[in-house]
Protein backbone atom coordinates (compact mmCIF):
# COMPACT_ATOMS: atom_id res chain seq x y z
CA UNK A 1 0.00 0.00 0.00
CA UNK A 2 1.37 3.12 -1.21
CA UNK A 3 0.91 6.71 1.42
CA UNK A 4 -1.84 8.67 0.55
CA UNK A 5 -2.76 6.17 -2.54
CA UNK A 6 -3.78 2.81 -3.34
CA UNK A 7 -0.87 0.79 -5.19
CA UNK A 8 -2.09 -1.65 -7.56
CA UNK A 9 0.38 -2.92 -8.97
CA UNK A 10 0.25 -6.07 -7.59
CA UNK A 11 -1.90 -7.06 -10.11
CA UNK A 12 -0.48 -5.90 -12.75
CA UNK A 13 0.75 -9.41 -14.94
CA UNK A 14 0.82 -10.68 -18.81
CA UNK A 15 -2.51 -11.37 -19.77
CA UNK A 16 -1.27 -14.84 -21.52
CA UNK A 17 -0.11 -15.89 -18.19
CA UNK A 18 -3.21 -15.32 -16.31
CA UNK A 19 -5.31 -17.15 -18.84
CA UNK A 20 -2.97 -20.28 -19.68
CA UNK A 21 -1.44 -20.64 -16.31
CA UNK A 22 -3.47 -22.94 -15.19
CA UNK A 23 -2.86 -26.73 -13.49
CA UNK A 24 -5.92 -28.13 -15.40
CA UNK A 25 -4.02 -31.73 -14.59
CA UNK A 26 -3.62 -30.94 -11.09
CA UNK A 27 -7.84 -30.46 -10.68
CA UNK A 28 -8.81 -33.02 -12.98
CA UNK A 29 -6.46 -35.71 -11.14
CA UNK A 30 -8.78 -34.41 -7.54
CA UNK A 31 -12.08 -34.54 -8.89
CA UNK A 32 -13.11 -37.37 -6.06
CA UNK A 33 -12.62 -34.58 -3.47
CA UNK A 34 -14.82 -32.24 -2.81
CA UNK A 35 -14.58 -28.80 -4.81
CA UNK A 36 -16.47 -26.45 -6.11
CA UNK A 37 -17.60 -27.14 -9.82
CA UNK A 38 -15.95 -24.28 -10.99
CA UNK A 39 -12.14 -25.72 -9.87
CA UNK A 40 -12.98 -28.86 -12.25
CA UNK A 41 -13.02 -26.98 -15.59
CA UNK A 42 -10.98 -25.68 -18.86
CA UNK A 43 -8.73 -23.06 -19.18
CA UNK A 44 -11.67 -20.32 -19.42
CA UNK A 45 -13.13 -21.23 -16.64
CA UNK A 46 -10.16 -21.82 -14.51
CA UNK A 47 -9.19 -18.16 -15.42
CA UNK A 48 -12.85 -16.50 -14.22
CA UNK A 49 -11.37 -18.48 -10.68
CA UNK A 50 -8.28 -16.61 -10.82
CA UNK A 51 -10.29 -13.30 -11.62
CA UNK A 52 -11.90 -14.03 -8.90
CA UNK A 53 -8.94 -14.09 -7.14
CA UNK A 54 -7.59 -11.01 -7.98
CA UNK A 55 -10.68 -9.32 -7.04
CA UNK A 56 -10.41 -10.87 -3.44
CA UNK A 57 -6.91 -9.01 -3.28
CA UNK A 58 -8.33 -5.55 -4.72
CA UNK A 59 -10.28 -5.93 -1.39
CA UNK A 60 -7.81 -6.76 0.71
CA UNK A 61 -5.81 -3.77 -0.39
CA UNK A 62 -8.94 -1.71 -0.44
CA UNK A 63 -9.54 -2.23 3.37
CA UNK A 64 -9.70 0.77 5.20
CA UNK A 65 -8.52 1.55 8.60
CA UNK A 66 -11.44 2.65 11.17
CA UNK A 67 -10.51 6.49 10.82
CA UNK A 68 -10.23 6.92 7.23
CA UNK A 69 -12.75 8.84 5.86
CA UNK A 70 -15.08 7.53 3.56
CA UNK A 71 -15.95 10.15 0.91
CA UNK A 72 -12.10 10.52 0.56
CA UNK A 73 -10.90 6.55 0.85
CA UNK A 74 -13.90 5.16 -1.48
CA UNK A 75 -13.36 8.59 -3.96
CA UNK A 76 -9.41 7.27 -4.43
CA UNK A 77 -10.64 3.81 -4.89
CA UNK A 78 -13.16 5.01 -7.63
CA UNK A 79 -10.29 6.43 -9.32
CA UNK A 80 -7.77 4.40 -8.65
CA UNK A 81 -9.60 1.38 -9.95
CA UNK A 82 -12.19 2.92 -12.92
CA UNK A 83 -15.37 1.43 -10.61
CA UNK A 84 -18.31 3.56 -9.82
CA UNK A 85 -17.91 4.98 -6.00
CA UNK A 86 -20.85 2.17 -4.93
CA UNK A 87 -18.28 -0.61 -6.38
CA UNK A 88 -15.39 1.17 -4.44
CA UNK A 89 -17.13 0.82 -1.32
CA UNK A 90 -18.45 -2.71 -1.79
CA UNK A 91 -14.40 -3.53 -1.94
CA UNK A 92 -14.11 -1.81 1.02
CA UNK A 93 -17.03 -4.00 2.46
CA UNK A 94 -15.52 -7.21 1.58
CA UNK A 95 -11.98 -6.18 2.33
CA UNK A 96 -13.42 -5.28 6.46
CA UNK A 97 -15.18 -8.84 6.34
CA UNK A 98 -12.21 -10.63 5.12
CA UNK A 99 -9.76 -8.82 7.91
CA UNK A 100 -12.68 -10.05 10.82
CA UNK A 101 -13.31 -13.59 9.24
CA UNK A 102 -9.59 -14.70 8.38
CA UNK A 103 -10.91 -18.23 8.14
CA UNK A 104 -13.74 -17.40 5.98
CA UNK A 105 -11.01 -15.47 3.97
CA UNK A 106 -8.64 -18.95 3.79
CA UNK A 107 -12.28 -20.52 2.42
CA UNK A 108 -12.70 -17.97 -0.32
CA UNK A 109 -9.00 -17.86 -1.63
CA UNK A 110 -9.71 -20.77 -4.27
CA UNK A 111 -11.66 -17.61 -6.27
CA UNK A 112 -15.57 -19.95 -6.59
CA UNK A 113 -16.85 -16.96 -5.54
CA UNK A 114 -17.72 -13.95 -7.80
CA UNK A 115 -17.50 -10.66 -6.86
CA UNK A 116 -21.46 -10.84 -6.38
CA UNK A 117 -21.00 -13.59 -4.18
CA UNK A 118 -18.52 -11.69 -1.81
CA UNK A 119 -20.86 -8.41 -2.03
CA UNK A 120 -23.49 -10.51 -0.75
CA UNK A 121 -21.75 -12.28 2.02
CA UNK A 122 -20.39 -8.84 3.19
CA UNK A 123 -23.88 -7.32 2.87
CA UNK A 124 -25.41 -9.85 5.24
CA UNK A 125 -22.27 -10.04 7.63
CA UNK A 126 -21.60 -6.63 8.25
CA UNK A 127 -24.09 -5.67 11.28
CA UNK A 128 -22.48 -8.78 13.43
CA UNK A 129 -20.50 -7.61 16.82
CA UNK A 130 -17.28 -8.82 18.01
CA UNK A 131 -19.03 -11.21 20.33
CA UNK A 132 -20.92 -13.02 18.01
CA UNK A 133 -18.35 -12.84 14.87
CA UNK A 134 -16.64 -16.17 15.47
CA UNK A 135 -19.61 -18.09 15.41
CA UNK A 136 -21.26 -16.48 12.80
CA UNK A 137 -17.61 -16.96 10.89
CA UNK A 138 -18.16 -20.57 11.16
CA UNK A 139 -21.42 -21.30 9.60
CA UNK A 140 -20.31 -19.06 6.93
CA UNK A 141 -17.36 -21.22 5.98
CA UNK A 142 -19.94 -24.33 6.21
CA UNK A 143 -21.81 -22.59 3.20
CA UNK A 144 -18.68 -21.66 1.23
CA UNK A 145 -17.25 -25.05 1.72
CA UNK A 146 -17.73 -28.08 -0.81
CA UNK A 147 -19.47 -31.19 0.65
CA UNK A 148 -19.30 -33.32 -2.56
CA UNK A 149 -17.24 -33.34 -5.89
CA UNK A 150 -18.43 -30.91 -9.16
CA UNK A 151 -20.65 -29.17 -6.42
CA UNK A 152 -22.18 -26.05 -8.11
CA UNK A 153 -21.65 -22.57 -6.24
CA UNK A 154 -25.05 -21.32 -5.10
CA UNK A 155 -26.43 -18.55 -6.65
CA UNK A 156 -26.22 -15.04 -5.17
CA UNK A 157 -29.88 -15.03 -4.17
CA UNK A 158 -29.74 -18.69 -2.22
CA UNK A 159 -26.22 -17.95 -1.13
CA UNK A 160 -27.66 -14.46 0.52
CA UNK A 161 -30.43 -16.02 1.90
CA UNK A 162 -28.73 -19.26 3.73
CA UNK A 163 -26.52 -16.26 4.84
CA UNK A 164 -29.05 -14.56 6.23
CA UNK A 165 -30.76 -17.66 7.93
CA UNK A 166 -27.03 -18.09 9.76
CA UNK A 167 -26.88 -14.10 11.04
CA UNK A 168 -30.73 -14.39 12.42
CA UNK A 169 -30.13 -17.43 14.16
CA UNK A 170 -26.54 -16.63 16.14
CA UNK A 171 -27.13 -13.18 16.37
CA UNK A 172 -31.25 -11.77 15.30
CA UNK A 173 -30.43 -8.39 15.98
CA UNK A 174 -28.22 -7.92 12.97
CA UNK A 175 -29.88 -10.02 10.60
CA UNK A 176 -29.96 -7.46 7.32
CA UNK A 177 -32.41 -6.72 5.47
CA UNK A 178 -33.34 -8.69 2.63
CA UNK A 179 -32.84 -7.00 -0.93
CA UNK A 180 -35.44 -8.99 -2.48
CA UNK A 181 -38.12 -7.95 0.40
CA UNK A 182 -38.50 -11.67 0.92
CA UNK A 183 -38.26 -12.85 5.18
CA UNK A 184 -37.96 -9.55 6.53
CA UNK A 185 -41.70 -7.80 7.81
CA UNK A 186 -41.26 -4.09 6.91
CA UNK A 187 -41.56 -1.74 10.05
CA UNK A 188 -45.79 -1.74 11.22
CA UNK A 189 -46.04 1.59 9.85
CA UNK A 190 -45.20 0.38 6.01
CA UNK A 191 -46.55 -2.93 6.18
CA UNK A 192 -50.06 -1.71 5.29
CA UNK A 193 -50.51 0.88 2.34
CA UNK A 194 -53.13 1.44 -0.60
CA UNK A 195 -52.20 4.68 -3.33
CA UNK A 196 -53.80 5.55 -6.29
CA UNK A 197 -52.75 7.59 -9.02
CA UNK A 198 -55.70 8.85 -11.09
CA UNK A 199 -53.70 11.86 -12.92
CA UNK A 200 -53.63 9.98 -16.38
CA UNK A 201 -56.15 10.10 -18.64
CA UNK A 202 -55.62 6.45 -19.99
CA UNK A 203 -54.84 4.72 -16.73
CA UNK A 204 -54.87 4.26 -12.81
CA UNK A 205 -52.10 3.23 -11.30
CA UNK A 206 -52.31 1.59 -7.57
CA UNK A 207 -49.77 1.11 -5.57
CA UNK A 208 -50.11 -1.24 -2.47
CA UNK A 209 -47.96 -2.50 0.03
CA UNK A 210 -48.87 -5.79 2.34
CA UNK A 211 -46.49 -7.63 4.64
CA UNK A 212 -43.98 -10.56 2.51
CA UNK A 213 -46.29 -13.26 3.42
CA UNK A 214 -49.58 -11.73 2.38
CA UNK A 215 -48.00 -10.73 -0.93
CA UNK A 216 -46.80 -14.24 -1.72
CA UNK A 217 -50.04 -15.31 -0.69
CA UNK A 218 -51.65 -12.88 -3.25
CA UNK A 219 -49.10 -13.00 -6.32
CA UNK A 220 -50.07 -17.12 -6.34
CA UNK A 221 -53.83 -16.13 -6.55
CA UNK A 222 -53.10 -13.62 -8.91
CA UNK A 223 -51.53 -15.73 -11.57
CA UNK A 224 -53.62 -18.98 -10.94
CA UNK A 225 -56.31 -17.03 -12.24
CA UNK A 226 -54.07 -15.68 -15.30
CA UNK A 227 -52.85 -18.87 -15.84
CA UNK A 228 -56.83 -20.40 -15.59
CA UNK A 229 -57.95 -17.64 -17.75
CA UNK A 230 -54.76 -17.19 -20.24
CA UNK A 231 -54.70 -13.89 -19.36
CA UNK A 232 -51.94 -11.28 -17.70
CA UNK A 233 -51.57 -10.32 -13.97
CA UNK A 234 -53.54 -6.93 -14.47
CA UNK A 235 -56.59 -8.44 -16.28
CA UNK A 236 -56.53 -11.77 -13.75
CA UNK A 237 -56.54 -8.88 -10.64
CA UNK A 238 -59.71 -6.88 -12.16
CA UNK A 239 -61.27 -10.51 -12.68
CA UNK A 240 -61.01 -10.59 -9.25
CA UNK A 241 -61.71 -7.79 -8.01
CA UNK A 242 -65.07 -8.24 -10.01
CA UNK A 243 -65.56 -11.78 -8.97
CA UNK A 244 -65.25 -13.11 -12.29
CA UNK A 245 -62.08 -15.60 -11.21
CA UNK A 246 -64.15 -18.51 -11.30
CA UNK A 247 -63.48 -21.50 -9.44
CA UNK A 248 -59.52 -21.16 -9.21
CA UNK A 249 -58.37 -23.02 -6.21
CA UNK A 250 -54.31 -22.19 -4.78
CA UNK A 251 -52.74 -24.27 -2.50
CA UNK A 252 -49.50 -22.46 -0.38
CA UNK A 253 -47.34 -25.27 1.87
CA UNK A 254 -46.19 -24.17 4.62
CA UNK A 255 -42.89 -26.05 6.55
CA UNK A 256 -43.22 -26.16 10.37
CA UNK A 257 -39.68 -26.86 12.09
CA UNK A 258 -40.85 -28.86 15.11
CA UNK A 259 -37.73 -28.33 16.73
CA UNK A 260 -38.31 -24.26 17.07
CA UNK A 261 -41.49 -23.98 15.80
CA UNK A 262 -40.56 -21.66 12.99
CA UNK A 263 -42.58 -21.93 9.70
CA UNK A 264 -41.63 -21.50 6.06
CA UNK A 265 -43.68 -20.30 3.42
CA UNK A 266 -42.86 -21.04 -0.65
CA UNK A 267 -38.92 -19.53 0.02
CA UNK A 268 -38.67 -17.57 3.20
CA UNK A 269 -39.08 -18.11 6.97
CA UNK A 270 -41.58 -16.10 8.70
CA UNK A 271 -41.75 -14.12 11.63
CA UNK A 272 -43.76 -15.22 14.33
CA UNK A 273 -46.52 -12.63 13.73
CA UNK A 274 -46.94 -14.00 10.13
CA UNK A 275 -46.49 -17.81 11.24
CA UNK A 276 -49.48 -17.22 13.72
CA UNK A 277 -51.54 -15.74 10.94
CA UNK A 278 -50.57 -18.71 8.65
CA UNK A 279 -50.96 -21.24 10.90
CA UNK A 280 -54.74 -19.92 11.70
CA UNK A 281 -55.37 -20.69 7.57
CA UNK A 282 -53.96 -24.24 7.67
CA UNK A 283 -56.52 -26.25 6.30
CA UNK A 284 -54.58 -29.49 6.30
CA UNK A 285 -51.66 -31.18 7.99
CA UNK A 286 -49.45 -33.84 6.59
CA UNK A 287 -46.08 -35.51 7.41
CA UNK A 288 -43.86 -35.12 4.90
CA UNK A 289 -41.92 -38.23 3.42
CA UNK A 290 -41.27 -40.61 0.28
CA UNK A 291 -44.12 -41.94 -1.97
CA UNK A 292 -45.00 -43.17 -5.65
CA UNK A 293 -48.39 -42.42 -7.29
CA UNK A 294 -49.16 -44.26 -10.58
CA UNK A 295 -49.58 -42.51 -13.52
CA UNK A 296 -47.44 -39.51 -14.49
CA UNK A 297 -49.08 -36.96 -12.61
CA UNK A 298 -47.49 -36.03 -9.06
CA UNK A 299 -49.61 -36.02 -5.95
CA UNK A 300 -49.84 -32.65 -3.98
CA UNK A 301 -48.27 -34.40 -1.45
CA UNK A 302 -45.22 -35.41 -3.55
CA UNK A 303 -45.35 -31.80 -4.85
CA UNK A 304 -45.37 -30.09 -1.43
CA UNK A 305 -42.60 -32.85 -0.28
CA UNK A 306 -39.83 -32.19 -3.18
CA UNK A 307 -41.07 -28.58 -3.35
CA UNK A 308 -39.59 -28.16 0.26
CA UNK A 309 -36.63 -30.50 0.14
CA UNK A 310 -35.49 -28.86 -3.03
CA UNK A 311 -35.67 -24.73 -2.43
CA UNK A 312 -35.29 -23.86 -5.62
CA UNK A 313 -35.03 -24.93 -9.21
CA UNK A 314 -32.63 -28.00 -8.76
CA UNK A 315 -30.52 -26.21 -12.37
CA UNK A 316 -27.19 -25.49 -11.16
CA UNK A 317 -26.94 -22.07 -10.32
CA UNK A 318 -30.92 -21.36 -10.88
CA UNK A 319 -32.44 -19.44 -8.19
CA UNK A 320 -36.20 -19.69 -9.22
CA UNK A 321 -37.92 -21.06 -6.24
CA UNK A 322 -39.30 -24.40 -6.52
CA UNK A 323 -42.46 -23.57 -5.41
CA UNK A 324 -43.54 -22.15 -8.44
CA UNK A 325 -41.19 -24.95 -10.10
CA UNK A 326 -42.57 -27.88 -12.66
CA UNK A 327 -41.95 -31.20 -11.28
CA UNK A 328 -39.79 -33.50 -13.43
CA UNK A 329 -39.48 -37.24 -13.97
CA UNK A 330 -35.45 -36.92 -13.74
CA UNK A 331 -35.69 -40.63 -15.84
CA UNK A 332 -38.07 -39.82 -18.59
CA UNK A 333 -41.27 -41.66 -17.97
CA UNK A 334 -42.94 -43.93 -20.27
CA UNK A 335 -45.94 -45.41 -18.51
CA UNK A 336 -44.57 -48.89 -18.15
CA UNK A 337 -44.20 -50.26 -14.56
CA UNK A 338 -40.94 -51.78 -15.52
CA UNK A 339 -38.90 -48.99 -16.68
CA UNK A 340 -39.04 -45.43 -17.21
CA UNK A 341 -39.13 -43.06 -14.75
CA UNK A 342 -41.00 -43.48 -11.54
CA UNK A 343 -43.55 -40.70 -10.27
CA UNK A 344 -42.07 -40.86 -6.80
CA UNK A 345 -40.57 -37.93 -4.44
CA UNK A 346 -37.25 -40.09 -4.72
CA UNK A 347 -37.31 -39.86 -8.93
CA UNK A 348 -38.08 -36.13 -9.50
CA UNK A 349 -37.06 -32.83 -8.71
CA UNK A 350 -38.12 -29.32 -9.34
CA UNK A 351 -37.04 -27.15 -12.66
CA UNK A 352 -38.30 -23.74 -13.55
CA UNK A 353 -39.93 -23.71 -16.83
CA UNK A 354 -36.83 -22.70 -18.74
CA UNK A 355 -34.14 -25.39 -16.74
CA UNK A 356 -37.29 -27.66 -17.76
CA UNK A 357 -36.64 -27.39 -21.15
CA UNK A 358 -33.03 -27.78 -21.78
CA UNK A 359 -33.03 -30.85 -19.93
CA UNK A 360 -36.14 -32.12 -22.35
CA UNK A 361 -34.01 -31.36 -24.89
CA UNK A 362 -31.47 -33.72 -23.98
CA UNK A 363 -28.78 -31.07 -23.45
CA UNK A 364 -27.96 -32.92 -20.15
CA UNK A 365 -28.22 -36.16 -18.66
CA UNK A 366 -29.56 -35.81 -14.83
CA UNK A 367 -28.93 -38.57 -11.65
CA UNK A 368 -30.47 -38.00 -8.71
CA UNK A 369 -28.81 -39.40 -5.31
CA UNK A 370 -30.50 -40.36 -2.17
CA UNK A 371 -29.50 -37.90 -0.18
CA UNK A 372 -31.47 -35.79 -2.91
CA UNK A 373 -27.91 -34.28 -4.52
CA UNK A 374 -28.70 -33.51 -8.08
CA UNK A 375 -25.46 -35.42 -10.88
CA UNK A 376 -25.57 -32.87 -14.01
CA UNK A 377 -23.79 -34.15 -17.01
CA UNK A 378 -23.37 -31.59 -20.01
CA UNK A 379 -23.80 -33.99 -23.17
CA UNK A 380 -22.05 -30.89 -24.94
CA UNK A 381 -18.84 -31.16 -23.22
CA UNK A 382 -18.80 -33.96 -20.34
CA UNK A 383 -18.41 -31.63 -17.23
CA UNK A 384 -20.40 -33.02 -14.16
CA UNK A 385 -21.92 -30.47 -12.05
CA UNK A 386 -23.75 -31.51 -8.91
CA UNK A 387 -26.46 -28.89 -7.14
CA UNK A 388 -28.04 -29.55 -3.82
CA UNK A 389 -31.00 -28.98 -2.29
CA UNK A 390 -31.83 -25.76 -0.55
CA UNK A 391 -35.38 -26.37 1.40
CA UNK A 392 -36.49 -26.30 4.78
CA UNK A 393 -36.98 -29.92 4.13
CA UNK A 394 -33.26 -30.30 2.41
CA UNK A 395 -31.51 -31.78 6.06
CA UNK A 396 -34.90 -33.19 7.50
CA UNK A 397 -32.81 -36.73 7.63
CA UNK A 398 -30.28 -35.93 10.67
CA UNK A 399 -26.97 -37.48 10.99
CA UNK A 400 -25.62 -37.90 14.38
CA UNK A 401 -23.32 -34.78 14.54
CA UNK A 402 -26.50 -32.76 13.30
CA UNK A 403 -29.03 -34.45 16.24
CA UNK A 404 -26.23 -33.94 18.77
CA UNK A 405 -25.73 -29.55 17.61
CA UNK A 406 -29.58 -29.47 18.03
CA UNK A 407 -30.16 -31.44 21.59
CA UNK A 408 -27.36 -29.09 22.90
CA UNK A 409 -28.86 -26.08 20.99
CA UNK A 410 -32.08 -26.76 22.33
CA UNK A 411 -30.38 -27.61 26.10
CA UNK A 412 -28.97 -24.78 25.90
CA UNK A 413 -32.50 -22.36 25.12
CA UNK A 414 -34.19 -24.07 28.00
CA UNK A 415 -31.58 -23.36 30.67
CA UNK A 416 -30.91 -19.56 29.31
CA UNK A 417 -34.72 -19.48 30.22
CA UNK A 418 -34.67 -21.35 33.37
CA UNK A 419 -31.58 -19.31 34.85
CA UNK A 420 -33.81 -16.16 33.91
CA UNK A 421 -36.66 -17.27 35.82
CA UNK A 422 -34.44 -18.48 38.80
CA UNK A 423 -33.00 -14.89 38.18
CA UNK A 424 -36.35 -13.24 38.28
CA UNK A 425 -37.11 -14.73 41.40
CA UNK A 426 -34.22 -14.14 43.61
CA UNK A 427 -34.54 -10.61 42.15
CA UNK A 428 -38.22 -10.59 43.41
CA UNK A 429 -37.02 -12.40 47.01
CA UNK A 430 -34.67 -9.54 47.39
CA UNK A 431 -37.23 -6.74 46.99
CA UNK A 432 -39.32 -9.24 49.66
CA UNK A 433 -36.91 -8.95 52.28
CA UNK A 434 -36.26 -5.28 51.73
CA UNK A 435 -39.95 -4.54 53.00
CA UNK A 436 -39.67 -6.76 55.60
CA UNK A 437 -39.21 -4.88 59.05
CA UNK A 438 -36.59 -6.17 61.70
């Protein structure tokens, strides 16, 4: 680091060098270990990792120290490095979260992470205090650590929002809020609003705000009734509005962790006020778990079960959520009971309409594992990505170490709250014996 300047010429190389120097022979001969997909691929995309890279040690170098000033440091940085100011200071971001998380920064070094990626992380990390940073640090490096060989890297969205669960969980009070307006209730004030513009001639305009769980609720009903009447969103609301819907029915799952009672709804978890007000609507209750129907047509059972095991689309790198998602036959299914695909929770998975149709087309061949771990093979080219599943229902099979972290978890919440009562009443005994005369 230069005085008064940032010194970049660190990365300053041949551009031959950064694109060919790459140990393709070294990954390939590794690909039984567990890596991220992107470490197991061809000179291109071996030289996006060592982009990535670089851009890890623009942040490092872009760190500030507590008293700079930030007009000044992230106006140098702007210059320094032709990025808009708001770029500047995301480096800055991620360069402060590396320095507090050294061992999440030894995770990210292998550059599977975009710049996006590291924006995100740093987003959702940076409200976490001192006391609660180690912790935090280490379910971070869970997320941004491969479990199995060719594993994809999440996308921004899922990796933000498995982020996010971490933060709210070790530490609520600095759980950020959510971009996307998805998990986090906005303040009672905006969580109820109704506008109209009427100033154009040729149109109203309304503008309404509900809380996240109402407006998932209502964006479902919306386009049921498009999709019923093959029409858009606008003319399906008026239908409605009119009571010309018809007989549309919508069915919403909702995931209830026994463990801490917390509920999920299509891709977010809800706050207790909204998990009382969904619970109160529950019309049905089921146990999840493997089944097979016959026929090709899924049960809503099987729907609602690989729905919530899967998250999202089960594409690698698709963030759709699988809620919305079509259910595939991951072996094509030809009605016969001795081959073909099976219509059972254990044989299909959820793609968005588009993922859908490049694997109908044959562009990739698909295995599914038991411990629901999706095998992509690109017919193309031969790579072998592998995505995994995202949904409250993704670890509902515990292992041992998993069953063990949650009886102490939960020991732990019961005698935090039996040490307050005991607390409360010795308190209460205190003021007692203050008032009693001698």
């Amino acid at each position: 680091m230069v005085q008064g300047g940032v010194d970049l010429g660190f990365i300053e190389r041949d551009f031959e060098e950064l694109y060919f120097d790459c140990d393709v022979e070294y990954v390939e001969e590794n690909l039984d270990e567990p890596c991220w997909a992107v470490s197991a691929q061809e000179v291109m995309y071996s030289a996006k990792r060592q982009v990535n890279v670089l851009e890890l040690d623009i942040a490092r170098e872009a760190t500030p120290s507590p008293t700079d000033e930030v007009s000044r440091h992230a106006r140098k940085l702007s210059v320094g490095l032709g990025v808009s100011k708001g770029k500047a200071l995301a480096y800055c971001d991620i360069g402060t979260m590396l320095s507090r998380m050294p061992a999440l920064a030894l995770a990210l070094q292998g550059g599977a992470f975009s710049f996006d990626h590291l924006r995100a992380l740093a987003d959702s990390v940076v409200a976490v205090d001192d006391a609660h940073v180690a912790e935090v640090e280490s379910g971070v490096v869970s997320l941004v650590t491969p479990t199995t060989p060719r594993q994809v890297v999440p996308g921004v969205v899922t990796l933000r929002r498995l982020v996010q669960q971490v933060v709210a969980e070790v530490q609520p009070s600095a759980r950020p809020i959510d971009p996307e307006g998805q998990g986090e209730p906005p303040p009672p004030e905006a969580q109820l609003d109704f506008s109209v513009d009427t100033r154009a001639d040729a149109a109203t305009t309304f503008r309404v705000t509900v809380p996240t769980d109402e407006g998932i609720g209502m964006i479902r009903i919306i386009d049921a009734v498009a999709a019923a009447r093959g029409c858009s969103r606008s003319r399906a609301l008026v239908d409605l509005v009119h009571g010309r819907a018809g007989d549309v029915s919508v069915t919403l799952n909702c995931y209830r962790n026994l463990d801490d009672g917390r509920m999920h709804l299509e891709s977010t978890w809800l706050h207790e006020v909204a998990t009382e007000r969904w619970m109160a609507r529950v019309t049905e209750l089921c146990v999840a778990g493997h089944s097979e129907v016959s026929g090709y047509t899924p049960s809503a059972h099987q729907r609602a079960t690989d729905a919530g095991r899967d998250g999202t689309c089960r594409f690698p790198g698709c963030d759709s959520p699988a809620a919305t998602a079509q259910l595939d036959h991951v072996t094509r299914w030809d009605g016969e009971d001795d081959g073909g695909g099976k219509t059972a929770t254990w044989s299909m998975h959820s793609l968005c309409p588009g993922c859908h149709s490049l694997k109908t087309r044959g562009l990739y061949d698909v295995t599914l594992n038991p411990d629901g771990s999706d095998w992509w093979t690109s017919v193309e080219d031969g790579h072998v990505y592998v995505s995994t599943p995202t949904g409250p229902l993704a670890d509902a099979v515990l292992d041992f170490d998993t069953r063990l972290h949650r009886k102490v978890r939960t020991l732990a919440r019961h005698n935090e709250a039996r040490m307050r009562w005991i607390a409360e009443i010795e308190a209460a005994a205190e003021e007692a014996q203050k008032l009693v005369p001698f």
